[in-house]
C-alpha atoms as a PDB file:
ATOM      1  CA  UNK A   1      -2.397 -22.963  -5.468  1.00  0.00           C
ATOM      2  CA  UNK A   2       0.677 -22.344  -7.986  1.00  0.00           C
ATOM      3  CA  UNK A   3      -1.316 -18.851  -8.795  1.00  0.00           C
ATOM      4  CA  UNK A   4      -1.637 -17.785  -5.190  1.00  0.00           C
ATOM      5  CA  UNK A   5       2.181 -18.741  -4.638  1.00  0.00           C
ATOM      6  CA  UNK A   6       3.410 -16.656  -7.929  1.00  0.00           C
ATOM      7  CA  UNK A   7       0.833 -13.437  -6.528  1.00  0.00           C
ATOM      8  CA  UNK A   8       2.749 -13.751  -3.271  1.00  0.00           C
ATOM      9  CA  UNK A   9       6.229 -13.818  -5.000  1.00  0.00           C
ATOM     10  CA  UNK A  10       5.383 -11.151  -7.443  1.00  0.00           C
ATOM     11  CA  UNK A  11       4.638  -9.025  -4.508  1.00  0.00           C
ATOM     12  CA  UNK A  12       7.675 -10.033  -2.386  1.00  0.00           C
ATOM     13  CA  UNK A  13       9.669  -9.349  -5.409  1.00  0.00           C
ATOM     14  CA  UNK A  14       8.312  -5.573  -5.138  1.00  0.00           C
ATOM     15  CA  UNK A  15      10.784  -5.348  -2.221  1.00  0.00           C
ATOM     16  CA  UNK A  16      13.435  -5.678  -3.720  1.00  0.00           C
ATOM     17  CA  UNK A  17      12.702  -2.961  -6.549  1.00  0.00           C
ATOM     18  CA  UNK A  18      16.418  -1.695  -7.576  1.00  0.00           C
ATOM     19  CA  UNK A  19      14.701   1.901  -9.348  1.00  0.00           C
ATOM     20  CA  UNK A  20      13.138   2.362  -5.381  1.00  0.00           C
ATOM     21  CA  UNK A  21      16.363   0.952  -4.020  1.00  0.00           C
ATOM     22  CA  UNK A  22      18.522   3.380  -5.762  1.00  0.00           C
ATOM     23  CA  UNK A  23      16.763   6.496  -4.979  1.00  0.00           C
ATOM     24  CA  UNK A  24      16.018   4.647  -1.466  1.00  0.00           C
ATOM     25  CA  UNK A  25      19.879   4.266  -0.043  1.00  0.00           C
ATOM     26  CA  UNK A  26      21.498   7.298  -1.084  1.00  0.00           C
ATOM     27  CA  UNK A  27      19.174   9.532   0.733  1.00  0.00           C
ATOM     28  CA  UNK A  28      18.852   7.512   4.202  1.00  0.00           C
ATOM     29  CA  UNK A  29      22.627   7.710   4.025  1.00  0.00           C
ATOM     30  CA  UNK A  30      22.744  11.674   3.644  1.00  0.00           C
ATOM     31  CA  UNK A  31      19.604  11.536   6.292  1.00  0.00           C
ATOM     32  CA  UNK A  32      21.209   9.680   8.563  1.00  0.00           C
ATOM     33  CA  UNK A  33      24.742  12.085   8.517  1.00  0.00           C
ATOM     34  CA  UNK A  34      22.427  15.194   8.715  1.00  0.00           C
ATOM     35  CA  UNK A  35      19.435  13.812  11.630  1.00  0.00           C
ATOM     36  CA  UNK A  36      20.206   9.612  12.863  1.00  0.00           C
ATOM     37  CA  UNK A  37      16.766  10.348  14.916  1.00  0.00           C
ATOM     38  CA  UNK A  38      15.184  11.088  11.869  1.00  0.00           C
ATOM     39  CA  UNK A  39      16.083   7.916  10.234  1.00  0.00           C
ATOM     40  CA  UNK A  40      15.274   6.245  13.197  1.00  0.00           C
ATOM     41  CA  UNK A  41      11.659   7.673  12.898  1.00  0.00           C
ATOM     42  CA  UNK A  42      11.277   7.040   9.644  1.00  0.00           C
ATOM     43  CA  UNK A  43      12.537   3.373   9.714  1.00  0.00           C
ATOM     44  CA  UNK A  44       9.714   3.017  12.978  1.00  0.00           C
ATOM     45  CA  UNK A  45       6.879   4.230  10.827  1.00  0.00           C
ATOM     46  CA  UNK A  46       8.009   1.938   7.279  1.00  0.00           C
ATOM     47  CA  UNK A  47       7.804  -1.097  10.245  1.00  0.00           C
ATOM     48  CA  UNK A  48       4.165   0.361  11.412  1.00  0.00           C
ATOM     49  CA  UNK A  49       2.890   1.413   7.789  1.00  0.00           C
ATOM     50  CA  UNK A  50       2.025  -2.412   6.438  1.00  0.00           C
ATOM     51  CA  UNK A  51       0.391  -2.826   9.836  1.00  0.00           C
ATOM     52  CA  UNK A  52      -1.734   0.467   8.934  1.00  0.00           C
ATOM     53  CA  UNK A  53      -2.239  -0.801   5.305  1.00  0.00           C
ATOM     54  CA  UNK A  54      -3.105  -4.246   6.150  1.00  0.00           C
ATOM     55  CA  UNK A  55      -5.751  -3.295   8.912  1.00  0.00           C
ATOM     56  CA  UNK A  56      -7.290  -0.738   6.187  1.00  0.00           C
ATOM     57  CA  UNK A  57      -7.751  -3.550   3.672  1.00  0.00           C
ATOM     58  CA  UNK A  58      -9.027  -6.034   6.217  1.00  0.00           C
ATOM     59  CA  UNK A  59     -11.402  -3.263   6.968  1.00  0.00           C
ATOM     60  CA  UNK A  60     -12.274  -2.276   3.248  1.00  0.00           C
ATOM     61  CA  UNK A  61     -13.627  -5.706   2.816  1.00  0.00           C
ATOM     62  CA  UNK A  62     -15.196  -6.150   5.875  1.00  0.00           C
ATOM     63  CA  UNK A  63     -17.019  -3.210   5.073  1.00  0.00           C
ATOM     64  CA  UNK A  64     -17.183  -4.226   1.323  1.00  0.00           C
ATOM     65  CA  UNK A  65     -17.177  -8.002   1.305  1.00  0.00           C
ATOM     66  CA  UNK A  66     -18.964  -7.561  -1.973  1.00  0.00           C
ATOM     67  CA  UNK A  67     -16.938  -5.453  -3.597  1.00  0.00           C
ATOM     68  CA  UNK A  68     -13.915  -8.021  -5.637  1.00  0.00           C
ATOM     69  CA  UNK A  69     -11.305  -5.424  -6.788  1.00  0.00           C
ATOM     70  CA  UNK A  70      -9.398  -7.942  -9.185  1.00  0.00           C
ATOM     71  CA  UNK A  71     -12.422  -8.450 -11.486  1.00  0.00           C
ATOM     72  CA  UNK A  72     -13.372  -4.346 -11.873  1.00  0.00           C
ATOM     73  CA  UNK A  73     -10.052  -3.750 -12.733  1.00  0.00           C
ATOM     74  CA  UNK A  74     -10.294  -6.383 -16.215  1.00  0.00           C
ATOM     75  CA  UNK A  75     -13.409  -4.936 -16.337  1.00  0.00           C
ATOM     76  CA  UNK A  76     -12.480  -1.235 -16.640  1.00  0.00           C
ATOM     77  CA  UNK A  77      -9.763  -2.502 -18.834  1.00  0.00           C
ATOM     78  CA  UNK A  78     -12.400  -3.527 -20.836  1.00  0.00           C
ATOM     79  CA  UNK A  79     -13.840  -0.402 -21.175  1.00  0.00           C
ATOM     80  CA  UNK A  80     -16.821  -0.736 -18.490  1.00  0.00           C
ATOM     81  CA  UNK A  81     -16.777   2.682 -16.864  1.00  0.00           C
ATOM     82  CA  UNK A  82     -19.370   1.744 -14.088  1.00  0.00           C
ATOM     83  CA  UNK A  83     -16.334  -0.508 -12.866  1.00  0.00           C
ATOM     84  CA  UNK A  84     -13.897   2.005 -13.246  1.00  0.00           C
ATOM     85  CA  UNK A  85     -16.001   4.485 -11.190  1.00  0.00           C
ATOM     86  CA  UNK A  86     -16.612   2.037  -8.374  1.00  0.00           C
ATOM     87  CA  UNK A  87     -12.726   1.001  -7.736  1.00  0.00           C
ATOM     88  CA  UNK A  88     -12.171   4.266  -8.050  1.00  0.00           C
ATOM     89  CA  UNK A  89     -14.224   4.942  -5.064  1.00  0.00           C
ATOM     90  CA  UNK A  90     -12.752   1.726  -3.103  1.00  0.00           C
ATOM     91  CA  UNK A  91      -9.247   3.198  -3.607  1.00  0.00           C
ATOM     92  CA  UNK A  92     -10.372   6.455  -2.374  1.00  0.00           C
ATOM     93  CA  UNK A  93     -11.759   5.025   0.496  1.00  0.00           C
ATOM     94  CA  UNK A  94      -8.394   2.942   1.674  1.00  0.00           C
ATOM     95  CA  UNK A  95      -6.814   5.848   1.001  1.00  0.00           C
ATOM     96  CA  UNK A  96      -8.877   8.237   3.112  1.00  0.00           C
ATOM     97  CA  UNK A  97      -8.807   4.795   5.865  1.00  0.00           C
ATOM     98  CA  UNK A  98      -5.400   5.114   5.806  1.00  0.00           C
ATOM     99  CA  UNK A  99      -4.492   8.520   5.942  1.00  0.00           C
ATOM    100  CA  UNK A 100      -7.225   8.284   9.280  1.00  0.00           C
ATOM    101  CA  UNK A 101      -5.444   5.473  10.739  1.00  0.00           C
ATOM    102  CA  UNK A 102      -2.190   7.401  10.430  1.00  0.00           C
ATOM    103  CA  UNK A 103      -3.672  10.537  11.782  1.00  0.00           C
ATOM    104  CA  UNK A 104      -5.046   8.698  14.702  1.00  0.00           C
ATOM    105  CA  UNK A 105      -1.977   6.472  15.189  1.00  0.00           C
ATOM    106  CA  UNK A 106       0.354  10.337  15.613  1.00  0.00           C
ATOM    107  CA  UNK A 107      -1.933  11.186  18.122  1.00  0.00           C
END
């Protein structure tokens, strides 16, 4: 349990990332004095793109309940190539999920 708790953390803590946060602020500020719509577009879509994400993954591994991306990635890092190929292909195919779901979500 302590491991799923620090995972969870570790990817809260992503949040708060001051390097995103700094390039982050300034430019909603300077958005928001040049188009407030705009920001208020953009700040809809950052609440709807987890949603997106989340339904892509659940989705991934329902399609791929197989498939456990944790252990080909210390594989690849190991130097198995087979591994690297095939999370490879997993991330292209949440990616290509999730550009869908955005497309279909505009329309």
């Amino acid at each position: 349990m302590p491991q799923f708790i620090s995972s969870f953390l570790k990817r809260f803590k992503a949040l708060g990332d001051k390097s995103a946060l700094f390039l982050i602020i300034p430019a909603v500020a300077a958005l928001f004095f040049i188009d407030a719509a705009m920001v208020k577009t953009l700040v809809q879509w950052l609440i709807f793109a987890p949603i997106i994400a989340g339904v892509a993954i659940m989705v991934s591994r329902v399609v791929f309940p197989q498939i456990d991306l944790t252990r080909l990635i210390k594989e690849t890092h190991e130097g198995n190539k087979a591994s690297a190929i095939l999370a490879g292909s997993l991330l292209l195919f949440v990616g290509l999920l999730v550009y869908a779901l955005v497309t279909w979500a505009k329309a």
